[in-house]
C-alpha atoms as a PDB file:
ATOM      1  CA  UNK A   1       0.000   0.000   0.000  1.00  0.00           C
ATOM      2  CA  UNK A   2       1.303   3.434  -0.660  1.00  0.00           C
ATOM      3  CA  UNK A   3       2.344   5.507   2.450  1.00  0.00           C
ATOM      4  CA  UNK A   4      -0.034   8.331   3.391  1.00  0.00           C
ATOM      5  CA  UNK A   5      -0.177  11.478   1.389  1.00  0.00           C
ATOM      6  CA  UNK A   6       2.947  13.339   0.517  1.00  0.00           C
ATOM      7  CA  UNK A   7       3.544  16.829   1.266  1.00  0.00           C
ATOM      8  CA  UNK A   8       2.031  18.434  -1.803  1.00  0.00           C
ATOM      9  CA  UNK A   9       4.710  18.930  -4.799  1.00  0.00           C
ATOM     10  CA  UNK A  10       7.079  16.481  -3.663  1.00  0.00           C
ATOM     11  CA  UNK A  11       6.269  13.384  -4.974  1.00  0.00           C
ATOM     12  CA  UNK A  12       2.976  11.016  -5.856  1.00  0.00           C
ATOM     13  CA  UNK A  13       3.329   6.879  -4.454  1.00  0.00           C
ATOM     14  CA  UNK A  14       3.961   4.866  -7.251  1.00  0.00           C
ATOM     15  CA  UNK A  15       3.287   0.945  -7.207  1.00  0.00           C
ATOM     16  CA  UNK A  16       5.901  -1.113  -8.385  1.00  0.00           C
ATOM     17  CA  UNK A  17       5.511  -4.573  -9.271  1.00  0.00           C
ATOM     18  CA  UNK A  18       7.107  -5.746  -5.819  1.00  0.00           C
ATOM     19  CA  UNK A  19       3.846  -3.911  -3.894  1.00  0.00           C
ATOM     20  CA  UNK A  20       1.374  -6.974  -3.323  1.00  0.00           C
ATOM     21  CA  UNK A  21      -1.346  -4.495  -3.419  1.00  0.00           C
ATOM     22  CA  UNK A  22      -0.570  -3.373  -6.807  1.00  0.00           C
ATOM     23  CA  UNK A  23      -3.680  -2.307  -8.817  1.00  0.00           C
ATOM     24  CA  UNK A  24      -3.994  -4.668 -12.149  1.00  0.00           C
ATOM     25  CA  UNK A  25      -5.058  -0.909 -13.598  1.00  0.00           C
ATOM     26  CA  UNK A  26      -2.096   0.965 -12.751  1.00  0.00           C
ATOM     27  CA  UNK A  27      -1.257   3.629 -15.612  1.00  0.00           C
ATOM     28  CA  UNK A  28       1.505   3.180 -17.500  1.00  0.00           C
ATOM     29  CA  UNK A  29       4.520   5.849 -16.304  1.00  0.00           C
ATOM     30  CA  UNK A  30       5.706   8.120 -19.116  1.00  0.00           C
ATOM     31  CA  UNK A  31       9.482   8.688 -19.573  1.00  0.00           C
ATOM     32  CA  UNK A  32       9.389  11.540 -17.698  1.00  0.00           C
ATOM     33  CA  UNK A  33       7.938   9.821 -14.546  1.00  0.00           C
ATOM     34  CA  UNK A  34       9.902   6.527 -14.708  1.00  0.00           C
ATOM     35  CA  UNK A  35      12.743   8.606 -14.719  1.00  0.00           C
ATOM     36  CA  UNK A  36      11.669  10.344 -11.817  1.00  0.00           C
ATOM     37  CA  UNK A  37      10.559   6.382  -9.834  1.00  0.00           C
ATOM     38  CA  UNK A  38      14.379   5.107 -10.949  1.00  0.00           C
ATOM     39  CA  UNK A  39      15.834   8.352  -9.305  1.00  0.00           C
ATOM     40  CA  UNK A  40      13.662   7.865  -6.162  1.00  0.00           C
ATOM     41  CA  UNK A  41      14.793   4.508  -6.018  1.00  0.00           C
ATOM     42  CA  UNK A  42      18.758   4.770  -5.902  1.00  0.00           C
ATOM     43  CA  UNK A  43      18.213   8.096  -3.573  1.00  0.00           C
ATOM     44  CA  UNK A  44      16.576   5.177  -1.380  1.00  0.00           C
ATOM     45  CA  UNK A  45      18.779   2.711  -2.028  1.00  0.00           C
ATOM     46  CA  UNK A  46      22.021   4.860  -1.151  1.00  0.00           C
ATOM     47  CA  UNK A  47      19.827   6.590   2.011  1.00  0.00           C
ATOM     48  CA  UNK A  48      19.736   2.844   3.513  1.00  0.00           C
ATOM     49  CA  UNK A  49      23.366   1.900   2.322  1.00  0.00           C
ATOM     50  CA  UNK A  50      24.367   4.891   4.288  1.00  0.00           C
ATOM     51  CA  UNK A  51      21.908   4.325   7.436  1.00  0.00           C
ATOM     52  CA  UNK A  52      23.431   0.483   7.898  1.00  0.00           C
ATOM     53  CA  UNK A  53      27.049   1.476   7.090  1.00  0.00           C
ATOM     54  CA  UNK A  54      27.409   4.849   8.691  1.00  0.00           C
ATOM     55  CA  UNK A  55      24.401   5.153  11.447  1.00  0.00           C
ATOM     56  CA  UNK A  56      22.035   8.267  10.688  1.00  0.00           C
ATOM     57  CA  UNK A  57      24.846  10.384  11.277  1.00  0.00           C
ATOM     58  CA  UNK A  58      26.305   9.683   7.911  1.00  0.00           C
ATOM     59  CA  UNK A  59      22.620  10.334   6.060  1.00  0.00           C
ATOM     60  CA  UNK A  60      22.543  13.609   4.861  1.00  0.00           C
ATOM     61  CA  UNK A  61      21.457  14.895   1.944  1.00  0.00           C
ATOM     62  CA  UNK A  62      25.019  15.908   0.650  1.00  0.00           C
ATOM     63  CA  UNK A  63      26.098  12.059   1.454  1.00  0.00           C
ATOM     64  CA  UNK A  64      23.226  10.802  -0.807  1.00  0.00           C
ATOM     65  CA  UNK A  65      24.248  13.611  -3.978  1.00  0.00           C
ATOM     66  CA  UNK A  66      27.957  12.467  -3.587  1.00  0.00           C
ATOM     67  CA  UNK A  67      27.013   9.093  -3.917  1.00  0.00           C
ATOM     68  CA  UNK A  68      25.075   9.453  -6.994  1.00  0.00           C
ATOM     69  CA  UNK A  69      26.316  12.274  -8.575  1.00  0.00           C
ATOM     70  CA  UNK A  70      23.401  14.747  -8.080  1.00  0.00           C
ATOM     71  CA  UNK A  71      23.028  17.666  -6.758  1.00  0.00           C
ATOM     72  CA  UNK A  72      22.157  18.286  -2.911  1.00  0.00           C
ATOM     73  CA  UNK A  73      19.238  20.502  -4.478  1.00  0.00           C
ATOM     74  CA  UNK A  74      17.697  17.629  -6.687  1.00  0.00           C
ATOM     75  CA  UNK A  75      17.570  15.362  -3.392  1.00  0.00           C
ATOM     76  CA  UNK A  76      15.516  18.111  -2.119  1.00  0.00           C
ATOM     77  CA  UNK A  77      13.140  18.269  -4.659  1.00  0.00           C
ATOM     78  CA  UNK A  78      12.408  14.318  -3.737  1.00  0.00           C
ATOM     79  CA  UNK A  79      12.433  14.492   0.203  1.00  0.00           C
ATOM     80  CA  UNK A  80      12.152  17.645   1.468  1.00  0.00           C
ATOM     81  CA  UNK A  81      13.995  16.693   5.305  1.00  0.00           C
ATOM     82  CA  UNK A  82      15.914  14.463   6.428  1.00  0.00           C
ATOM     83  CA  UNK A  83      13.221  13.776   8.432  1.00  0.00           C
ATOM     84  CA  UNK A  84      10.896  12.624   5.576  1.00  0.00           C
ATOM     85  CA  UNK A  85      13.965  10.244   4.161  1.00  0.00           C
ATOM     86  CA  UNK A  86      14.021   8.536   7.763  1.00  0.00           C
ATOM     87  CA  UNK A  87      10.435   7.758   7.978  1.00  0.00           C
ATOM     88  CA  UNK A  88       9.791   6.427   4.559  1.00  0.00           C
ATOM     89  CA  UNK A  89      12.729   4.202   5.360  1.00  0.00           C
ATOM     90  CA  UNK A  90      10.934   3.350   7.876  1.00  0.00           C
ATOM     91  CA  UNK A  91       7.635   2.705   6.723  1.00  0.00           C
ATOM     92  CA  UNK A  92       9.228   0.303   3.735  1.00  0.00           C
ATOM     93  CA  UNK A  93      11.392  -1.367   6.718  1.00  0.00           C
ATOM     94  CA  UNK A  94       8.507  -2.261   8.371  1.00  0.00           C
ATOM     95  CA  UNK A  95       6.317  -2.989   5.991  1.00  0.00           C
ATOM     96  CA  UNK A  96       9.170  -5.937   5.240  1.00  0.00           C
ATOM     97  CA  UNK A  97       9.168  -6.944   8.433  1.00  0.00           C
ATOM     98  CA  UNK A  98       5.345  -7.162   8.403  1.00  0.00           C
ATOM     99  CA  UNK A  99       5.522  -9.820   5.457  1.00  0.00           C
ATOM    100  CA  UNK A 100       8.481 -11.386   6.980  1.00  0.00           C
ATOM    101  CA  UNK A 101       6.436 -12.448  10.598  1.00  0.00           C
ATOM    102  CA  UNK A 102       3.005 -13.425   8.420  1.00  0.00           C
ATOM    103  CA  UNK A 103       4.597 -15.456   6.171  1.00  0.00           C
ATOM    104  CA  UNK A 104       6.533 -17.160   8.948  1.00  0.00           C
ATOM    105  CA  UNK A 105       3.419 -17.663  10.398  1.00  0.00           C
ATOM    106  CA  UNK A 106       1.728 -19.196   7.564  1.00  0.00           C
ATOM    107  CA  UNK A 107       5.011 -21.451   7.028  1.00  0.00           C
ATOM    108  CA  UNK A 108       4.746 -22.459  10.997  1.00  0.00           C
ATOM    109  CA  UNK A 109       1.023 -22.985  11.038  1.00  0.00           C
ATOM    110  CA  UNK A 110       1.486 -25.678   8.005  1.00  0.00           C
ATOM    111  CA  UNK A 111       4.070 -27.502   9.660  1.00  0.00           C
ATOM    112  CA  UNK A 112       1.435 -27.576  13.007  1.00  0.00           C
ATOM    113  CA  UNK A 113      -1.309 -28.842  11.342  1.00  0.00           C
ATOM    114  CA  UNK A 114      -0.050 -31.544  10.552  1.00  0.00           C
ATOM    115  CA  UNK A 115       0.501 -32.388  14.213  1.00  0.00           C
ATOM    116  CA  UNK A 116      -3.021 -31.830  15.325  1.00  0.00           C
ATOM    117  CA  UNK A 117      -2.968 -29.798  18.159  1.00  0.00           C
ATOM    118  CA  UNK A 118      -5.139 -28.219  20.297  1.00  0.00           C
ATOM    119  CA  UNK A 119      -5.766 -24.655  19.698  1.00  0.00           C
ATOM    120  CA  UNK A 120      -4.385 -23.858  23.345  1.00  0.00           C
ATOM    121  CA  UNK A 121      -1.003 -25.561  22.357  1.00  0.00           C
ATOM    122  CA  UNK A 122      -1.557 -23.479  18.495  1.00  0.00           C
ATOM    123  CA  UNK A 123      -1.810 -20.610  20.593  1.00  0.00           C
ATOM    124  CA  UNK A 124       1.560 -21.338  22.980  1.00  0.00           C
ATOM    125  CA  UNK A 125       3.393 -22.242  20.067  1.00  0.00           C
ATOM    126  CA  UNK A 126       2.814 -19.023  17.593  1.00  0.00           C
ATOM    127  CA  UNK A 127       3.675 -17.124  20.868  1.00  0.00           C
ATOM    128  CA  UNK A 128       7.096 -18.468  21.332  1.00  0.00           C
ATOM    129  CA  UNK A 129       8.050 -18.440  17.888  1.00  0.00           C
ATOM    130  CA  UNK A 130       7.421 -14.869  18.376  1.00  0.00           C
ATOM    131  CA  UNK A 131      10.620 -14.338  20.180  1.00  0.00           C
ATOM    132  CA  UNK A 132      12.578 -16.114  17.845  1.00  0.00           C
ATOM    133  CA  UNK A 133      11.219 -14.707  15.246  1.00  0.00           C
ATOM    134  CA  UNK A 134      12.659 -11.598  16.133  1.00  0.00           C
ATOM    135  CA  UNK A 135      15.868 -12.511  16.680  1.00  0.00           C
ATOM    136  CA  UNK A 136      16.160 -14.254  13.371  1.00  0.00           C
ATOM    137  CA  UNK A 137      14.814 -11.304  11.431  1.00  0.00           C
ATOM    138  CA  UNK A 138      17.735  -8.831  13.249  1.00  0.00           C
ATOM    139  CA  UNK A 139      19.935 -11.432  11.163  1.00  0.00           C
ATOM    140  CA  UNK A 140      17.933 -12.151   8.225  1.00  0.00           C
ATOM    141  CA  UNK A 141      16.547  -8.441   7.268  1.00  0.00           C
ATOM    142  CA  UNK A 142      19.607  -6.449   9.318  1.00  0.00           C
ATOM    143  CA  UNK A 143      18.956  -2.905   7.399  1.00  0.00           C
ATOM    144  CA  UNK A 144      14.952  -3.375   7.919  1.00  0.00           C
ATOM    145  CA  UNK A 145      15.446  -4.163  11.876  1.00  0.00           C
ATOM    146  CA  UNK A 146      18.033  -1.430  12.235  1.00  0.00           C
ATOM    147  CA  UNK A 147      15.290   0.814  10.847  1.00  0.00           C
ATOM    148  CA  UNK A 148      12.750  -0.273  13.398  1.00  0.00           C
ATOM    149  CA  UNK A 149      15.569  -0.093  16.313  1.00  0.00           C
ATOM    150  CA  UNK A 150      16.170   3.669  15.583  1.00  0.00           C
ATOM    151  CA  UNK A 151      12.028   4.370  15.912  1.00  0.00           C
ATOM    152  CA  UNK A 152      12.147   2.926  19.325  1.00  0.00           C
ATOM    153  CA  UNK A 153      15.452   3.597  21.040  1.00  0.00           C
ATOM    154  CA  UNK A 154      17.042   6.806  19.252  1.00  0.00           C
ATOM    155  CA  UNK A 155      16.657   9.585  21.573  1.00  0.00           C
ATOM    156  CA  UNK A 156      17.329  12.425  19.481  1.00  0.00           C
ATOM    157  CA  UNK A 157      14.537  13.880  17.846  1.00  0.00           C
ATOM    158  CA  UNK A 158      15.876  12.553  14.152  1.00  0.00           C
ATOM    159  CA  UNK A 159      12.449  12.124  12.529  1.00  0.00           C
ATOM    160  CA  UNK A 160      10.136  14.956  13.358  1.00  0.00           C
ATOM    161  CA  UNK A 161       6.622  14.672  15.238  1.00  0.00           C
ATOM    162  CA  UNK A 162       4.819  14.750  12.226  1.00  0.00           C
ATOM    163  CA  UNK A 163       6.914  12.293  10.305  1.00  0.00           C
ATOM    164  CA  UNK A 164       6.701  10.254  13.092  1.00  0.00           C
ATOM    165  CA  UNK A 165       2.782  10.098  13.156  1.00  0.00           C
ATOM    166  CA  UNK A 166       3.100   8.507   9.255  1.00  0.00           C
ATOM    167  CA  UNK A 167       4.985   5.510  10.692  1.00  0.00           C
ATOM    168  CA  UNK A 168       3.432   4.979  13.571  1.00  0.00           C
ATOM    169  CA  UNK A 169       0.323   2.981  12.580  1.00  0.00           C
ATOM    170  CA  UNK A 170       2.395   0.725  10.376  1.00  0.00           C
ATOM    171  CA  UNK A 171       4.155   0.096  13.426  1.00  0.00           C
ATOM    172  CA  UNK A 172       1.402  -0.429  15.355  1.00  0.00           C
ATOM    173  CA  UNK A 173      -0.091  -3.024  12.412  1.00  0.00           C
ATOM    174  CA  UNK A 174       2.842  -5.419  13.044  1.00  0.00           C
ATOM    175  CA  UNK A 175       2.535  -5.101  16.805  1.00  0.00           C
ATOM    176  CA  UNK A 176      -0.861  -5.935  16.004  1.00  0.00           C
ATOM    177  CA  UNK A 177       0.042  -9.715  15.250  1.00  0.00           C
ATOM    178  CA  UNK A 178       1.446 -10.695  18.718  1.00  0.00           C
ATOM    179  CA  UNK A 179      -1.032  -8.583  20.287  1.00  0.00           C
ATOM    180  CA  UNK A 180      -4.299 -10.571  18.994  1.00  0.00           C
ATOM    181  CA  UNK A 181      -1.804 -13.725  19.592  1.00  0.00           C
ATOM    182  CA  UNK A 182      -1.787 -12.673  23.388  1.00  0.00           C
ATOM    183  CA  UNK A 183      -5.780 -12.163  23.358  1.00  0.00           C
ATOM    184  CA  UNK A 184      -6.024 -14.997  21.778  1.00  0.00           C
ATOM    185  CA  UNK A 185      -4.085 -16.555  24.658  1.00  0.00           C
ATOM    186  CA  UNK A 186      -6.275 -14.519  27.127  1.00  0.00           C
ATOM    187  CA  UNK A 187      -9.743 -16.196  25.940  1.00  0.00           C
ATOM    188  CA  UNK A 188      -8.162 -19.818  26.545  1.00  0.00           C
ATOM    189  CA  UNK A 189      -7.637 -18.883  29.496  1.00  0.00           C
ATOM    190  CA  UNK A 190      -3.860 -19.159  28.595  1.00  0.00           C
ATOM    191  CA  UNK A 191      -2.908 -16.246  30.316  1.00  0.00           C
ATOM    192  CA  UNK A 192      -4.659 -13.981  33.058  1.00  0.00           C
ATOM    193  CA  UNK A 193      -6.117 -11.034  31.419  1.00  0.00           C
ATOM    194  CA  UNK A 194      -4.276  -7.919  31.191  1.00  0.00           C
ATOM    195  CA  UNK A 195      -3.521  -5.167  28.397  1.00  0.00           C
ATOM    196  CA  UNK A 196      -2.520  -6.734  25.106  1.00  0.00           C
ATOM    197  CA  UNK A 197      -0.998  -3.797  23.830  1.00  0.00           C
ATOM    198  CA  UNK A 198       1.305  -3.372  27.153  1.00  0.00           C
ATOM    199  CA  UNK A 199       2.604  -6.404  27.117  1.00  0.00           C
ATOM    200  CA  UNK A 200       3.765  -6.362  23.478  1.00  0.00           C
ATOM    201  CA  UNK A 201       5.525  -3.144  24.214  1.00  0.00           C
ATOM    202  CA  UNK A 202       7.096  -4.528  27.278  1.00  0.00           C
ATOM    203  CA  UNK A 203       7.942  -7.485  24.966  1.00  0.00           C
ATOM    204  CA  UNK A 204       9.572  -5.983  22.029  1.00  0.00           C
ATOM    205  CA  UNK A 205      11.339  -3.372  24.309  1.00  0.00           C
ATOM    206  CA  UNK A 206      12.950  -5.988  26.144  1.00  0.00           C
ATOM    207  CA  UNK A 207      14.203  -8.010  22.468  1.00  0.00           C
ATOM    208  CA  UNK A 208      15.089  -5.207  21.423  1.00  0.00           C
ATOM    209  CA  UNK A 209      17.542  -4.809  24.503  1.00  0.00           C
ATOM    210  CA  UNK A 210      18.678  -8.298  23.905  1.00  0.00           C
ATOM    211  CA  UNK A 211      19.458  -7.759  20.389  1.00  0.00           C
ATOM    212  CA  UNK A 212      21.954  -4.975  21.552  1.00  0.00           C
ATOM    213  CA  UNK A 213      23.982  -7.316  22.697  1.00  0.00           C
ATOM    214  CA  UNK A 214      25.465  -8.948  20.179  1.00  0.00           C
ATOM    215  CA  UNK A 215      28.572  -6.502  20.219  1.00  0.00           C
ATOM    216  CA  UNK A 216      29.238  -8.016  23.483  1.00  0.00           C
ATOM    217  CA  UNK A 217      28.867 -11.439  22.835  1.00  0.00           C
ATOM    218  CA  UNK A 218      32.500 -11.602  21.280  1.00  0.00           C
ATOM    219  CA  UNK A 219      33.667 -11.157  24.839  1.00  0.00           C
ATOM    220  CA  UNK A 220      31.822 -13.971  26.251  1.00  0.00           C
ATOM    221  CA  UNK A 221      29.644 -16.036  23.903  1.00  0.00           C
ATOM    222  CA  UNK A 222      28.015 -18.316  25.951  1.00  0.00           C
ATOM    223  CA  UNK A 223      27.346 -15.810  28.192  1.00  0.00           C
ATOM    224  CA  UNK A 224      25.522 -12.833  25.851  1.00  0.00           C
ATOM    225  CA  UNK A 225      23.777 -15.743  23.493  1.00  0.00           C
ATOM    226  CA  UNK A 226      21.294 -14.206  22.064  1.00  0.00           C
ATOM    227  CA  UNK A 227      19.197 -16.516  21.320  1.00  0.00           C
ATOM    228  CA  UNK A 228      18.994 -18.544  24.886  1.00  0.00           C
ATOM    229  CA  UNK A 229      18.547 -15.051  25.982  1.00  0.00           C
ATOM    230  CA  UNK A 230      15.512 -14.545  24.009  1.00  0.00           C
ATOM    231  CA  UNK A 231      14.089 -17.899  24.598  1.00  0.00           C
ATOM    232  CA  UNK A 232      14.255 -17.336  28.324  1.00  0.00           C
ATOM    233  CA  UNK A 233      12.742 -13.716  27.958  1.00  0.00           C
ATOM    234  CA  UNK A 234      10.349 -15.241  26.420  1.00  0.00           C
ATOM    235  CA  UNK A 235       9.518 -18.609  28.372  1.00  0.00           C
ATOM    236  CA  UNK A 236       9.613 -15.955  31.629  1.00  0.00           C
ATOM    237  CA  UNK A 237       7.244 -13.201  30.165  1.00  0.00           C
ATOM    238  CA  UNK A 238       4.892 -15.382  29.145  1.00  0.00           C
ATOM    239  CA  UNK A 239       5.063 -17.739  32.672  1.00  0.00           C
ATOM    240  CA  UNK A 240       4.581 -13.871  34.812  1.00  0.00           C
ATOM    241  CA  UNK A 241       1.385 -13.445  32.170  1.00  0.00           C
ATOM    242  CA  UNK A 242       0.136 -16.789  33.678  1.00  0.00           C
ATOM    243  CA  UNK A 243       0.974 -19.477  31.119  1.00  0.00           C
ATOM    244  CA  UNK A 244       1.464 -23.138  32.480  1.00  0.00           C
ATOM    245  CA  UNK A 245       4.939 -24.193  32.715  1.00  0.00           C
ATOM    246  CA  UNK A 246       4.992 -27.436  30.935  1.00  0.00           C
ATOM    247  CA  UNK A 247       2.797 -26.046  27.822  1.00  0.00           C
ATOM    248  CA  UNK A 248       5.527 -23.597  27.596  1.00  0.00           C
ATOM    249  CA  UNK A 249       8.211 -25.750  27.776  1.00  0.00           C
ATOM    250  CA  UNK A 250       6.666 -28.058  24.785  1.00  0.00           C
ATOM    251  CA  UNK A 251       5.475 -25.165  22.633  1.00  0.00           C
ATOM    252  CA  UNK A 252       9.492 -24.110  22.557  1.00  0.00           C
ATOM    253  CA  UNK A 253      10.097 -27.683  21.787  1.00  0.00           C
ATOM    254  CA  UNK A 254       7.784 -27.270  18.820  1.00  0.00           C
ATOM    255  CA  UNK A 255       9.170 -23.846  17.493  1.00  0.00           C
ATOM    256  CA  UNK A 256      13.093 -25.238  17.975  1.00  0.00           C
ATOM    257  CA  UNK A 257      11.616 -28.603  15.882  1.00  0.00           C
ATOM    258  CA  UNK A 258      10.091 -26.282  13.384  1.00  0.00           C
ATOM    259  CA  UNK A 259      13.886 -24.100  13.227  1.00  0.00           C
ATOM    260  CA  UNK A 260      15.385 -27.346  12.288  1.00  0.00           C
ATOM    261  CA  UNK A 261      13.477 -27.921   9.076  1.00  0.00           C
ATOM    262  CA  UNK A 262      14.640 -25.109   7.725  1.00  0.00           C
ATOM    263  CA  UNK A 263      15.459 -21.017   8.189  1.00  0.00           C
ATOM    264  CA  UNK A 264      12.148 -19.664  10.428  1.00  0.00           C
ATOM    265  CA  UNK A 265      11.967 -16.150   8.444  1.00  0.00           C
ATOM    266  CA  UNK A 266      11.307 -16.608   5.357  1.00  0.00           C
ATOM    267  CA  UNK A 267      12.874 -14.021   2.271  1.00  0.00           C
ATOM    268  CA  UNK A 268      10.690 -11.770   1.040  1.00  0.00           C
ATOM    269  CA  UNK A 269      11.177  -8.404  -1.313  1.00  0.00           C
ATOM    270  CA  UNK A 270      13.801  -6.752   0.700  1.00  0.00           C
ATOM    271  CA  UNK A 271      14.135  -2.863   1.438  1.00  0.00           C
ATOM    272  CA  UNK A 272      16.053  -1.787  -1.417  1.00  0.00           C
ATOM    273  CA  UNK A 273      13.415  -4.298  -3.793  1.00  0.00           C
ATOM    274  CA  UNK A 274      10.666  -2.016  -2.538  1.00  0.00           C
ATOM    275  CA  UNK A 275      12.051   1.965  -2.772  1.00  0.00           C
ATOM    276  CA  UNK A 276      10.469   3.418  -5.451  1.00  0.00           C
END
């Protein structure tokens, strides 16, 4: 779907063919405007180059012209801030991730039907994978996660308020998939009720503080492992919410079963595939 509306004379949202929403009626681009997509594209393109090799201090518009051989003017013309750049990064970051989780999902729930569970242990299951589902997209979609990182824990006001309102429901659509995950849990009487919403933020907060520590993990491997990390995050969030011990225990038998048969995020059009 295109992002919302554009500050007038910058630039219209143009599907490309890697948009799953793409209208079968979409009018043919002139020279003029495909042009003008191709440009948007590489300003993209080198704006998240620079964002995963240089951190947002090395995005500015006169790293993007020197890159492509513009001018800093004709980066202007297409994003109008720094600001703007950031959050449609953003927005195409997370729409990746998005497809990443529900097509993980989708690949997970086939592999559990096929086991016949009960929808309490369906429930348990898609809830742990949750956790490693984030770790594995940090490694599988590092730009796109970066991207996400920076909307939650940089404190300096790099994307302004209004900017920031644009990616904010997108972020609150993926959130939306462990949140009806935790209702879901919540009906069954899985977990004692509480605010959905709350605990996902609690939830990604604290991954996303796990994640940081991978530059520390040289020092001491076993000790910073991610990924036993995450799994006991996980297996302890979810026991505090109320969940039973033992159906905890075998859903994360079932989600490290389901790793083993092959990677648990799935590709999908990247973020450079989808600037346009």
């Amino acid at each position: 779907m295109c992002p919302p509306a554009r500050p007038a004379g910058v630039d219209r949202c143009l599907v490309t063919p890697h948009d799953p929403g793409m209208a079968h009626d979409a009018v043919p681009l002139n020279r003029r405007e495909a042009n003008r997509v191709r440009r948007r594209k590489e300003y993209l393109d080198t704006a998240a180059h620079l964002v995963t090799t240089q951190g947002l201090d090395g995005l500015t518009m006169q790293a993007i012209a020197k890159e492509v051989g513009a001018a800093v003017g004709t980066i202007y013309t297409y994003f109008p801030s720094k600001s703007d750049l950031v959050s449609e990064l953003q927005l195409i970051a997370i729409g990746v991730l998005t497809d990443a989780f529900d097509q993980a999902v989708a690949n997970l729930d086939e592999f559990l039907d096929a086991r016949e569970l009960e929808p309490a242990d369906l429930i348990l299951t898609r809830l742990c994978a949750f956790g490693a589902y984030f770790m594995d997209v940090s490694e599988t979609y590092p730009e796109e996660f970066h991207l996400q990182q920076i909307l939650l824990n940089e404190r300096r006001e790099i994307v302004d308020m209004e900017d920031v309102q644009r990616v904010i429901p997108a972020a609150f659509e993926l959130l939306g998939r462990p949140r009806r995950l935790l209702d879901e849990a919540v009906e069954h009487d899985l977990l004692r009720p509480g605010s959905a919403l709350e605990r996902v933020i609690i939830w990604v907060a604290a991954l996303n503080g796990v994640s940081l520590l991978d530059n520390v993990a040289r020092i001491n491997p076993a000790l910073f492992d991610t990924r036993r990390l995450v799994r006991g995050l996980t297996d302890g969030l979810l026991r505090g919410w109320g969940a039973p011990v033992e159906a905890v225990a075998a859903a994360e038998q079932r989600v490290d079963y389901f790793i083993e048969t092959g990677p648990f995020v799935p590709l999908v059009p990247r973020l450079v595939e989808r600037t346009q």
